[in-house]
Protein backbone atom coordinates (compact mmCIF):
# COMPACT_ATOMS: atom_id res chain seq x y z
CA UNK A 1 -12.50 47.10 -46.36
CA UNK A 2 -16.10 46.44 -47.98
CA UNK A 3 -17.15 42.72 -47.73
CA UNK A 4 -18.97 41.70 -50.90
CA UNK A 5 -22.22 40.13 -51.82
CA UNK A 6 -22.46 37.39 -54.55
CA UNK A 7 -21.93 33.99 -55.35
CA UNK A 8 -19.49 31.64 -53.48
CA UNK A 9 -18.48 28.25 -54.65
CA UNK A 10 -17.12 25.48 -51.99
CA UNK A 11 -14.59 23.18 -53.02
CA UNK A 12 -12.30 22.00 -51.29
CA UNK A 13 -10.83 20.90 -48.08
CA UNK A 14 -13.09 22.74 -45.47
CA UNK A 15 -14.76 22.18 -42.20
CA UNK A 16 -18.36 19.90 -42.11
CA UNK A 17 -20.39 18.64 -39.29
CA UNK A 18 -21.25 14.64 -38.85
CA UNK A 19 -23.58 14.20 -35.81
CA UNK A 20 -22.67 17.13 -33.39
CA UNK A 21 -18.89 17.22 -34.22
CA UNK A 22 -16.99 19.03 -36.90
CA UNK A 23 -14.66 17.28 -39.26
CA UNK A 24 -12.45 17.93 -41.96
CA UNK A 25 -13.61 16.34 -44.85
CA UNK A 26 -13.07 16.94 -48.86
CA UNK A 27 -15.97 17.92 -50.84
CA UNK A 28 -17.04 20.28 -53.40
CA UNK A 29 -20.28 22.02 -53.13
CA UNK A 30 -22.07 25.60 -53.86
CA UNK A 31 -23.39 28.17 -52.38
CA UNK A 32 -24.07 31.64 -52.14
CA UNK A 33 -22.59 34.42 -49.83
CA UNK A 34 -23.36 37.77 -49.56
CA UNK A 35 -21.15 39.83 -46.88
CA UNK A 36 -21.01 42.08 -44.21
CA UNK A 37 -21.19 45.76 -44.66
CA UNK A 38 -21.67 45.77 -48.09
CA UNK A 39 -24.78 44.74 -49.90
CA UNK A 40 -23.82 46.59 -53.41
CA UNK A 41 -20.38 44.71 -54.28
CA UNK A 42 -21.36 41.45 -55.96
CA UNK A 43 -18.72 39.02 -56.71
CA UNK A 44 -18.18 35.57 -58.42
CA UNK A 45 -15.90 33.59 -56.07
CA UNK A 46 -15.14 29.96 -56.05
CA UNK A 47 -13.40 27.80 -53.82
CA UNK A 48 -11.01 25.72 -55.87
CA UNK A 49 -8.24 23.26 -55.22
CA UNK A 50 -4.57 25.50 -55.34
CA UNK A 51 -3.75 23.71 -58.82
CA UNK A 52 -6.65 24.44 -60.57
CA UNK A 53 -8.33 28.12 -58.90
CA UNK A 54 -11.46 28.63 -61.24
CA UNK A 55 -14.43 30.84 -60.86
CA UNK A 56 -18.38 31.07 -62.25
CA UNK A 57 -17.04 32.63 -65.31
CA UNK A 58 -14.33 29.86 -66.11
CA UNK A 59 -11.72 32.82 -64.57
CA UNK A 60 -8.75 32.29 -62.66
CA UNK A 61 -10.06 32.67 -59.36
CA UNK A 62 -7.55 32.24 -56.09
CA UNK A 63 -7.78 29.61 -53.84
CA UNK A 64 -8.15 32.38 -50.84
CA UNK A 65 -11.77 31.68 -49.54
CA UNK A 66 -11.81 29.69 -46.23
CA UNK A 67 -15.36 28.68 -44.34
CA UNK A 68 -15.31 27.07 -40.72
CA UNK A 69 -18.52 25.18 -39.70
CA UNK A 70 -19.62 24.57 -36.74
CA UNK A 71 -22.17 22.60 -34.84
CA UNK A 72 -25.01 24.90 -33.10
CA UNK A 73 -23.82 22.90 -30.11
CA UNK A 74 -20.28 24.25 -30.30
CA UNK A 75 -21.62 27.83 -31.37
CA UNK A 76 -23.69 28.21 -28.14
CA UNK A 77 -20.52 27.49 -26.30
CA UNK A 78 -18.90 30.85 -28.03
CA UNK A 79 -18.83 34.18 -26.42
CA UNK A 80 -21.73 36.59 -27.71
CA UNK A 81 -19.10 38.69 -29.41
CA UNK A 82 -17.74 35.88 -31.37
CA UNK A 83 -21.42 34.63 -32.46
CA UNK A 84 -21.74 37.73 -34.78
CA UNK A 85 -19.30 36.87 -36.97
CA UNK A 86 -21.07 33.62 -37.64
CA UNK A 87 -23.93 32.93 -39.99
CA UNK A 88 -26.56 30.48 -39.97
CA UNK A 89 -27.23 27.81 -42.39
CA UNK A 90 -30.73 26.82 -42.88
CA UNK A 91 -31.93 29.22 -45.19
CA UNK A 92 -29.52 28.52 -47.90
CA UNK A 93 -29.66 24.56 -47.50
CA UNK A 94 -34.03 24.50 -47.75
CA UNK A 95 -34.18 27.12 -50.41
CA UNK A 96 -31.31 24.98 -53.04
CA UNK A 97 -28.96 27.71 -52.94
CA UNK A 98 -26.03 25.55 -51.63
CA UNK A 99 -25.71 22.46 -53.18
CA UNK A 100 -23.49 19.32 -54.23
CA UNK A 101 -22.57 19.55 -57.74
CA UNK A 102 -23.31 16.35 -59.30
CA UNK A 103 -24.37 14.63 -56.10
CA UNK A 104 -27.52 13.24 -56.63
CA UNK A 105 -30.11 14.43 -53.35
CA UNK A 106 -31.16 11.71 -51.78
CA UNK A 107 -27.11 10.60 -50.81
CA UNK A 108 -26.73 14.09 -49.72
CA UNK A 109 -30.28 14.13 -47.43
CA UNK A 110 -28.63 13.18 -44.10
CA UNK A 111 -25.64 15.33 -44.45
CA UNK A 112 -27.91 18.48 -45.21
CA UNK A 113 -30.15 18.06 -42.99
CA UNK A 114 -27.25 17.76 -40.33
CA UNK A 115 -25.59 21.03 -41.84
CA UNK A 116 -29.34 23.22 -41.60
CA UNK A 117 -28.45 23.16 -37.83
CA UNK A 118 -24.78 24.11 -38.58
CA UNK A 119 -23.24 28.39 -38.42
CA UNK A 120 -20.51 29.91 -40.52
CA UNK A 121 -17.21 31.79 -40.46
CA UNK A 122 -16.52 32.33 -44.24
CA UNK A 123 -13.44 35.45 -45.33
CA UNK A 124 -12.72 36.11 -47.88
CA UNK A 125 -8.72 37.08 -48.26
CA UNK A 126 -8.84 37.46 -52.47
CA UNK A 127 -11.15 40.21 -53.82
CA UNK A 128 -11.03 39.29 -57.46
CA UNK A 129 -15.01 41.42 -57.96
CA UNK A 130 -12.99 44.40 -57.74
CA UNK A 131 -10.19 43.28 -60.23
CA UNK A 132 -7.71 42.54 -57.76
CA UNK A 133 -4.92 40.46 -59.62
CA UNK A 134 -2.69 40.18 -55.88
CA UNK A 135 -4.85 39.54 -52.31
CA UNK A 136 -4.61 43.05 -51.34
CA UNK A 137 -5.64 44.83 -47.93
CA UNK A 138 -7.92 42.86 -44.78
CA UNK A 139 -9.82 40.18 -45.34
CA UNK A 140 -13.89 40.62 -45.85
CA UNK A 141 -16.56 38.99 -43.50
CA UNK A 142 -19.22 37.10 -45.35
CA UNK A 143 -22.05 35.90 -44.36
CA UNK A 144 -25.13 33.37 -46.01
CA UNK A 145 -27.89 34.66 -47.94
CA UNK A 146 -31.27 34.95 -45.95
CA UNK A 147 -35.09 35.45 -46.84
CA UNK A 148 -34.70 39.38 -46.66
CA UNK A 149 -34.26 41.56 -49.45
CA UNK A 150 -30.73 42.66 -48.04
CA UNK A 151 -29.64 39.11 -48.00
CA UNK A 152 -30.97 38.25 -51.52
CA UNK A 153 -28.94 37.13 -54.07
CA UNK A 154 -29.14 38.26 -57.49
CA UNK A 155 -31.24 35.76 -60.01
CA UNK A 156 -28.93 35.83 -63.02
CA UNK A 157 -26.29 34.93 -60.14
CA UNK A 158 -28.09 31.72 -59.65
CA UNK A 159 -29.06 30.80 -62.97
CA UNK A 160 -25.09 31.33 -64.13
CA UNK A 161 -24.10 28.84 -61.52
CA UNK A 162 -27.25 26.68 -62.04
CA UNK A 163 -26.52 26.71 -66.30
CA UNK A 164 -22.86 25.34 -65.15
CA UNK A 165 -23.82 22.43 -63.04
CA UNK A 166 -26.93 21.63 -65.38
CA UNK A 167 -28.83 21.78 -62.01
CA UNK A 168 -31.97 23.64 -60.74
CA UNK A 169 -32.07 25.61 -57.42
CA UNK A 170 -35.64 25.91 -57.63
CA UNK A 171 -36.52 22.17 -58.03
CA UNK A 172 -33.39 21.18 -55.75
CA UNK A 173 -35.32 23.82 -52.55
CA UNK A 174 -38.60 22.24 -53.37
CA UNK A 175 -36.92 18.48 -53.29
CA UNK A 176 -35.74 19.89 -49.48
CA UNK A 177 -39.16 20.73 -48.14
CA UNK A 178 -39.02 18.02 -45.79
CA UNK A 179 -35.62 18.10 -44.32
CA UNK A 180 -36.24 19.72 -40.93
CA UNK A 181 -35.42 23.43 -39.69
CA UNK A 182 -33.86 24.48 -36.66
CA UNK A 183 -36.05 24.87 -33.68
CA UNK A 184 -34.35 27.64 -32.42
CA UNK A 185 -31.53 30.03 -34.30
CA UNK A 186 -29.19 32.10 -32.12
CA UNK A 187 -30.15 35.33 -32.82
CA UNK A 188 -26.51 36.27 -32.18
CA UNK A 189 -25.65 34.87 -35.66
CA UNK A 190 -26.51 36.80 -38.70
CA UNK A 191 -26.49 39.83 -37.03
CA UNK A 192 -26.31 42.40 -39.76
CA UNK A 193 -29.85 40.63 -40.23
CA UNK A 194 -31.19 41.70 -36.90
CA UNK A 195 -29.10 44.57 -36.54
CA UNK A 196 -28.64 46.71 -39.99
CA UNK A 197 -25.12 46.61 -39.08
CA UNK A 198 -22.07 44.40 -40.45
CA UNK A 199 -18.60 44.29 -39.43
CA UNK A 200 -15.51 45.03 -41.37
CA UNK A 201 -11.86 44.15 -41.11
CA UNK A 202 -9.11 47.11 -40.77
CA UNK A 203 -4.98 47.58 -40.80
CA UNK A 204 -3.93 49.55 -38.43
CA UNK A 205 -0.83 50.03 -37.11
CA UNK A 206 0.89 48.35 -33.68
CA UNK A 207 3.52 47.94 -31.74
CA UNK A 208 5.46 45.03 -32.38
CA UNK A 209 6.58 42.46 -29.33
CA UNK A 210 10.44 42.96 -29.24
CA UNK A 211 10.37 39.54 -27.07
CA UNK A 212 10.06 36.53 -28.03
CA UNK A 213 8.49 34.06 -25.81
CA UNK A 214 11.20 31.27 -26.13
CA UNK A 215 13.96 31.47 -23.80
């Protein structure tokens, strides 16, 4: 299965950090997310409410998109295999890339400045880029763009989701110069960045438990 590379959308109930804990908390914000494995696919996704599924084209887009955040306190506590499938933050918070739709910045200030510090665990179970109408096959791995040309994300990308919100990623990274970066980013996270490799999700066949564990 080929993770993609593109736009994501959050919105949505998903996991956010407040102080050095993570919470569940409703919000709608936006992003990009290119993937694991595969830096060719490029796809639109957004992460909508299960009434009302739309992507950046105005498509019907599932509501199969699911990020965990964590606290870099909580992600140095995770075994080195489990910090590669995590991505860092900070790149895509200073540069504008993920943003709060109709939030103006100076509300949002604390919260990003808390999430810079935060990792990732975003699949993807829905791969409507490649015209899938049913979630078919394993799940992809994506990841958070980064300031490498393999983590780049395309400009008309941007500009699509920028025209929608009537916002400005450029201005929005250059109102963010002050928020403060992470002294220190596991190197264990983003680790198709360090490594040239990504990871990929695969059905194979087991043997099933014939018993159960009640008695």
């Amino acid at each position: 299965m080929e993770p993609g590379h593109g736009i994501r959308e959050r919105d949505g109930l998903k996991r956010s950090v407040s102080g050095s804990d993570p919470v569940l908390r409703r919000r709608r914000s936006s992003g990009t997310s290119p993937g694991k494995g595969d830096h060719g696919r490029v796809t639109c996704v957004g992460h909508g409410g299960t009434n009302d599924p739309v992507d950046e084209t105005g498509e019907a887009d599932p509501a199969a998109r699911v990020e965990y955040i964590i606290s870099d306190r909580l992600f140095e506590g995770l075994p080195a295999e489990e910090q590669k499938l995590w991505h860092s933050h900070a790149y895509e918070v200073k540069t504008g890339l993920w943003v709060n739709p109709r939030v103006p910045e100076m509300i949002q200030k604390t919260e990003l400045e808390n999430l810079a510090r935060t990792y990732g665990k975003f699949w993807c179970t829905w791969q409507v880029d490649r015209g899938d109408r049913l979630p078919l096959g394993a799940p992809a791995l994506m990841m958070s763009p980064q300031g490498v040309n393999a983590g780049a994300v395309r400009p008309d990308m941007v500009k699509a989701r920028d025209d929608k919100y009537g916002i400005s990623s450029e201005e929005i990274g250059k109102s963010r110069v002050e928020i403060g970066e992470p002294e220190w980013i596991n190197p264990q996270a983003d680790y198709w960045k360090q490594h040239g490799k990504g990871f990929a999700v695969d059905v194979v066949r087991t043997e099933m438990k014939t018993r159960t564990p009640f008695p």
